[in-house]
Protein backbone atom coordinates (compact mmCIF):
# COMPACT_ATOMS: atom_id res chain seq x y z
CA UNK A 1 139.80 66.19 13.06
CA UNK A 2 141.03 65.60 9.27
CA UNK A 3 143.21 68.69 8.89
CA UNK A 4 146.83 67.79 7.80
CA UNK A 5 148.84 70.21 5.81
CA UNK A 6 151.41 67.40 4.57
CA UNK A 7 149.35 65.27 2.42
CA UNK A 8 150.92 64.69 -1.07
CA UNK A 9 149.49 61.04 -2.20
CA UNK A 10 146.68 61.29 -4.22
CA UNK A 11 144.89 58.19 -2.20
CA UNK A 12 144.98 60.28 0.83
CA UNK A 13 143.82 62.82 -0.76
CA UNK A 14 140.70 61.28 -1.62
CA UNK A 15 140.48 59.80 1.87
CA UNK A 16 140.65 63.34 3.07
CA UNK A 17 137.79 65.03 0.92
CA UNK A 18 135.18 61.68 1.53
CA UNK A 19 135.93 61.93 5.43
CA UNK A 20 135.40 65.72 5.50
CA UNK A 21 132.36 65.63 3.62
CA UNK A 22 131.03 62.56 5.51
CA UNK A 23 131.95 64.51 8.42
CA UNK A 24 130.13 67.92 7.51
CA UNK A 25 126.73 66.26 6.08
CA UNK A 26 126.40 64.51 9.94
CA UNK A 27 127.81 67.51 11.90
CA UNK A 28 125.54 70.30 9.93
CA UNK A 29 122.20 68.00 10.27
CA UNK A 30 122.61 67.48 13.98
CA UNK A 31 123.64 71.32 13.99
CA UNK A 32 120.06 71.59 12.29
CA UNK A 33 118.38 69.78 14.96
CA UNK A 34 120.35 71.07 17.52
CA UNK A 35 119.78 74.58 17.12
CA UNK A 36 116.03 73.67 16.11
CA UNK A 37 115.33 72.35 19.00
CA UNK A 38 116.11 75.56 21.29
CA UNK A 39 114.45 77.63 18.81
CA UNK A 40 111.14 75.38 19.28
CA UNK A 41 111.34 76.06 23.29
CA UNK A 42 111.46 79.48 22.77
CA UNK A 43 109.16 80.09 19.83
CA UNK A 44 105.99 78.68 18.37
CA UNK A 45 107.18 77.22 15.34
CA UNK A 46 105.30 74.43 12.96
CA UNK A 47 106.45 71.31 14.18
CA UNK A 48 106.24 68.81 11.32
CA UNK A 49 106.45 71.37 8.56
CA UNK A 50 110.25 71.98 9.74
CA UNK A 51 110.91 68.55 10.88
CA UNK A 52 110.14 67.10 7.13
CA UNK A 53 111.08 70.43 4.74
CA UNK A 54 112.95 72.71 6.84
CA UNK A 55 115.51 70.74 8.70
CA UNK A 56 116.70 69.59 5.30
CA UNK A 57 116.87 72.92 3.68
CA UNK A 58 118.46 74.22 7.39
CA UNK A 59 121.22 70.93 7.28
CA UNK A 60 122.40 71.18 3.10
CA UNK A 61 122.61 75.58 3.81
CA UNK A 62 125.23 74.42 7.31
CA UNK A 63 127.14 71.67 4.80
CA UNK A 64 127.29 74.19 2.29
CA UNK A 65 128.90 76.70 4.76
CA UNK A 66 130.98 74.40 6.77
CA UNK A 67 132.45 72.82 3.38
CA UNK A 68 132.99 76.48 1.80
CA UNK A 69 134.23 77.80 5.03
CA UNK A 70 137.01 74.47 5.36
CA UNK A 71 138.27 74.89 2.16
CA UNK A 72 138.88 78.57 2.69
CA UNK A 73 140.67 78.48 6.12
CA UNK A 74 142.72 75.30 4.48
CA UNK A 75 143.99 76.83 1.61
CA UNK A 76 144.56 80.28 3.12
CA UNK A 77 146.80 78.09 5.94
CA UNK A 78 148.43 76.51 2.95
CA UNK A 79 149.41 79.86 1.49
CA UNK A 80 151.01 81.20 4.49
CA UNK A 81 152.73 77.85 5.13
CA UNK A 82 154.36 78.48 1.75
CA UNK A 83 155.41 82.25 2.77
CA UNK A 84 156.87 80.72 5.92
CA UNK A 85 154.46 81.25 8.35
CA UNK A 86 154.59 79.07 11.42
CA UNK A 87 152.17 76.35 11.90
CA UNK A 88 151.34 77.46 15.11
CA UNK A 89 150.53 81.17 13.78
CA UNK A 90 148.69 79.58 10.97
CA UNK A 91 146.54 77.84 13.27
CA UNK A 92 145.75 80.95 15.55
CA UNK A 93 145.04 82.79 12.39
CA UNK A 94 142.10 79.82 11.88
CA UNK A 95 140.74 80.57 15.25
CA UNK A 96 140.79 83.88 15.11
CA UNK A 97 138.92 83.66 11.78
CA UNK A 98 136.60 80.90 13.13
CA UNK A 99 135.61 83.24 16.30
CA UNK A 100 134.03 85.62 14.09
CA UNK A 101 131.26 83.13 12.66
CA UNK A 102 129.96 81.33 15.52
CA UNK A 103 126.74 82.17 15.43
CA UNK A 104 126.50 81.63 11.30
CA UNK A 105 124.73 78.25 12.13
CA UNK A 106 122.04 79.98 14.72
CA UNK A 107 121.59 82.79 11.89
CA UNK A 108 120.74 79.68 9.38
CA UNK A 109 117.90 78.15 11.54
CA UNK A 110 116.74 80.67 13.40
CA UNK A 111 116.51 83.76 10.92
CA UNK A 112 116.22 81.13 7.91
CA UNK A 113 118.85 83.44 5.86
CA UNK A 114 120.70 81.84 2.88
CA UNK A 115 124.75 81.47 3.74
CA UNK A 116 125.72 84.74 2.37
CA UNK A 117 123.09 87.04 4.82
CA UNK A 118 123.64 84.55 7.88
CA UNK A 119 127.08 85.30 7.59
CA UNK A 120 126.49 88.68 7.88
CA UNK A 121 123.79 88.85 10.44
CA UNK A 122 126.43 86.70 12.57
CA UNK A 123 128.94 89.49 12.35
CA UNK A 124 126.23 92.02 13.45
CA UNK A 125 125.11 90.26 16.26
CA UNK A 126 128.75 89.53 17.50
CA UNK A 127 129.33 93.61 17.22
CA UNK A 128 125.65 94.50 18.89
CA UNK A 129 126.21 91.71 21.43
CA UNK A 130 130.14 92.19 22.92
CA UNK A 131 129.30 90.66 26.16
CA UNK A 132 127.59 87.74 25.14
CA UNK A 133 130.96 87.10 22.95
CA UNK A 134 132.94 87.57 25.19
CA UNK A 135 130.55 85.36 27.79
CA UNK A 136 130.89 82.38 25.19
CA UNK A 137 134.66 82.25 24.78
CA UNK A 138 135.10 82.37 28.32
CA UNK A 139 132.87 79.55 28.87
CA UNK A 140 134.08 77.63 25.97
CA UNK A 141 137.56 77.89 27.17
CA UNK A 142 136.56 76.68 30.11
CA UNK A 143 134.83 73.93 29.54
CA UNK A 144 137.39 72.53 26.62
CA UNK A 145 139.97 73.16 29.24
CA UNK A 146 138.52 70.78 31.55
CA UNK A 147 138.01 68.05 28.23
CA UNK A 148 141.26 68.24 28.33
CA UNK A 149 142.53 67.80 31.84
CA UNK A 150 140.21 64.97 32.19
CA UNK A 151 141.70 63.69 28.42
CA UNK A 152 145.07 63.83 30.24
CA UNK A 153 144.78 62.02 33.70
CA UNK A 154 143.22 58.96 31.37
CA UNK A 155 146.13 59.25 29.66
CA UNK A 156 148.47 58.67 32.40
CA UNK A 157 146.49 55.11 32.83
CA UNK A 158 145.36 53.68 29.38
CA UNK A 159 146.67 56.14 26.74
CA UNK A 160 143.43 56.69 25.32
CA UNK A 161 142.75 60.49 27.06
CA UNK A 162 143.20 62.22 23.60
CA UNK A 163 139.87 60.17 22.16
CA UNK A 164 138.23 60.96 25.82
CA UNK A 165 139.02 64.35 25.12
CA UNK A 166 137.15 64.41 21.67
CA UNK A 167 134.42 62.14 22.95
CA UNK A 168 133.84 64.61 25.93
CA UNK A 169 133.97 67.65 23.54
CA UNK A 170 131.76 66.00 20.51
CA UNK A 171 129.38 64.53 23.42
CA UNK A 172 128.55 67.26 26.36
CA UNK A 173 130.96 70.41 25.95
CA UNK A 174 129.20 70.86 21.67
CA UNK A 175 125.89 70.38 22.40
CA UNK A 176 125.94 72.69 25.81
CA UNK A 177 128.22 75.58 23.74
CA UNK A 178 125.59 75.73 20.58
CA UNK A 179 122.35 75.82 23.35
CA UNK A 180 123.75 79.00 24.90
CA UNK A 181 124.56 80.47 21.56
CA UNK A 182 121.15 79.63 20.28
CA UNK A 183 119.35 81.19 23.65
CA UNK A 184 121.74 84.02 23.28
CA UNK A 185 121.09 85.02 19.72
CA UNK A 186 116.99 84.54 20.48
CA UNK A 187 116.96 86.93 22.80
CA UNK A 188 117.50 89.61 20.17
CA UNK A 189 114.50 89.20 19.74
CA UNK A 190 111.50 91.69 22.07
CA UNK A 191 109.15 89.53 22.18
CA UNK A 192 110.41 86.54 23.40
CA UNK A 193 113.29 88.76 25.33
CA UNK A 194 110.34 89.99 27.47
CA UNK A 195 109.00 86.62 27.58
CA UNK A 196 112.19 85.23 28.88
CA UNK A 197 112.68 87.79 31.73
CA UNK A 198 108.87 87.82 33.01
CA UNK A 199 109.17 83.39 32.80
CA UNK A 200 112.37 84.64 35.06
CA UNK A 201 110.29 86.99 37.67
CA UNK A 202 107.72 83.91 37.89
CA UNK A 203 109.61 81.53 38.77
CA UNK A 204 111.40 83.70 41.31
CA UNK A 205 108.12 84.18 43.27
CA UNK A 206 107.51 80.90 43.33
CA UNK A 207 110.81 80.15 44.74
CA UNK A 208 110.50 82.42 46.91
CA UNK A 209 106.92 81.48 48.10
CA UNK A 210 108.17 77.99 48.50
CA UNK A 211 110.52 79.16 50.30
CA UNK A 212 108.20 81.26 52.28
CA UNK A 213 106.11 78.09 53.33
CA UNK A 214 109.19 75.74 54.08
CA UNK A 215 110.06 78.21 56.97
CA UNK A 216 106.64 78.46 59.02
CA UNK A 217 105.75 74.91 60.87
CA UNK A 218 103.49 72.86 59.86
C-alpha cells in the first residue's frame, strides 16, 4: 500500500515510516483477534485472560514481525534495483519470499512462539502440509482475481475500481484467507483433528436423517 522505491525527499520519507507503522500496529492487532478468534472455536482457551494480556503480547510479537519483515523485503528490492534488476522481478522475488511465511502470524497466536520459532514452525508446517499450501494459493488467487475483475468493471463507470479492489480485499477476501489458514494450521493438532472429523460424521447423520424424514409423507 506504501511501497515506492523512488522516494528521495526526506518529508516523504517520514510520511512513509509513520504510515507503515500506523499501518502495521492496526493490521497485526486485528491479525491478533482475527486468528484468536478461530483458535477460540476450536479450542478451550481462557477467554478474558487472552482478551486483556495475551492479545497484546500476540499484536506487538505480529508488529514486530511485519515491521522487521518490511524492512527486509524493501531493502533487499532496493539492492537488486541498484544491480539492475527489473522491478517486475524484484517484486516476484517479494512474493515468492512472502509465500513462505504465511502462516508466521497463526504460529504467533496459536503456538504462542516468540518471532524467531514462529518463523520457523511456519516453514515446517508449509513442508509437512504441501497440499494445504498449495490449497491456499489456489484459493487466494482466486479470490484476489475476482477483487480485481469486480475493481475493473467499476472502473469502466466511476474510476474508483482500484480502491473497490482494496476495499474488497482488506474487507472479505483477508479475513476469509487468514480463517482457512488458521483452521488449517489447527488441525495439526490430534486432538482437535479428531474432534473436527467426528463434529464432521455428526453432522452428516443428521443431514442425512433429515433428509431421511423429508422424503416419507407426513
Amino acid at each position: 500500500m506504501f511501497l515506492d522505491y523512488n522516494v528521495s525527499d526526506l518529508q516523504q520519507i517520514a510520511l512513509f515510516i509513520v504510515a507503515l507503522l500506523l499501518f502495521l500496529v492496526f493490521y497485526s492487532f486485528f491479525m491478533s483477534v482475527l486468528v484468536f478468534s478461530v483458535r477460540k472455536d476450536l479450542s478451550k482457551v481462557k477467554l478474558q485472560l487472552y482478551l486483556h494480556e495475551m492479545i497484546q503480547k500476540f499484536t506487538l510479537k505480529l508488529f514486530v514481525f511485519f515491521l522487521a519483515f518490511s524492512l527486509l523485503l524493501y531493502a533487499g528490492v532496493l539492492v537488486l534495483l541498484i544491480l539492475g534488476v527489473d522491478l517486475l522481478v524484484a517484486s516476484l522475488f517479494v512474493l515468492l519470499i512472502s509465500l513462505f511465511t504465511m502462516f508466521v502470524p497463526q504460529s504467533i497466536v496459536v503456538d504462542e512462539e516468540d518471532v524467531l520459532h514462529a518463523v520457523m514452525n511456519n516453514l515446517e508446517f508449509i513442508e509437512k502440509n504441501p497440499k494445504d499450501f498449495v490449497k491456499l494459493l489456489i484459493v487466494g488467487c482466486v479470490l484476489l482475481a475476482i477483487s480485481s475483475i469486480v475493481g475493473e468493471v467499476v472502473d469502466a463507470f466511476y474510476l474508483v475500481g482500484a480502491y473497490v479492489s482494496l476495499l474488497l480485499s482488506l474487507v472479505f477476501v483477508l479475513p476469509f484467507l487468514e480463517c482457512m489458514k488458521t483452521r488449517m494450521y489447527m488441525m495439526k493438532f490430534e486432538l482437535i483433528k479428531s474432534t473436527h472429523l467426528v463434529n464432521e460424521v455428526i453432522e452428516k447423520k443428521e443431514a442425512q436423517a433429515e433428509q431421511t424424514l423429508k422424503d416419507f409423507p407426513v
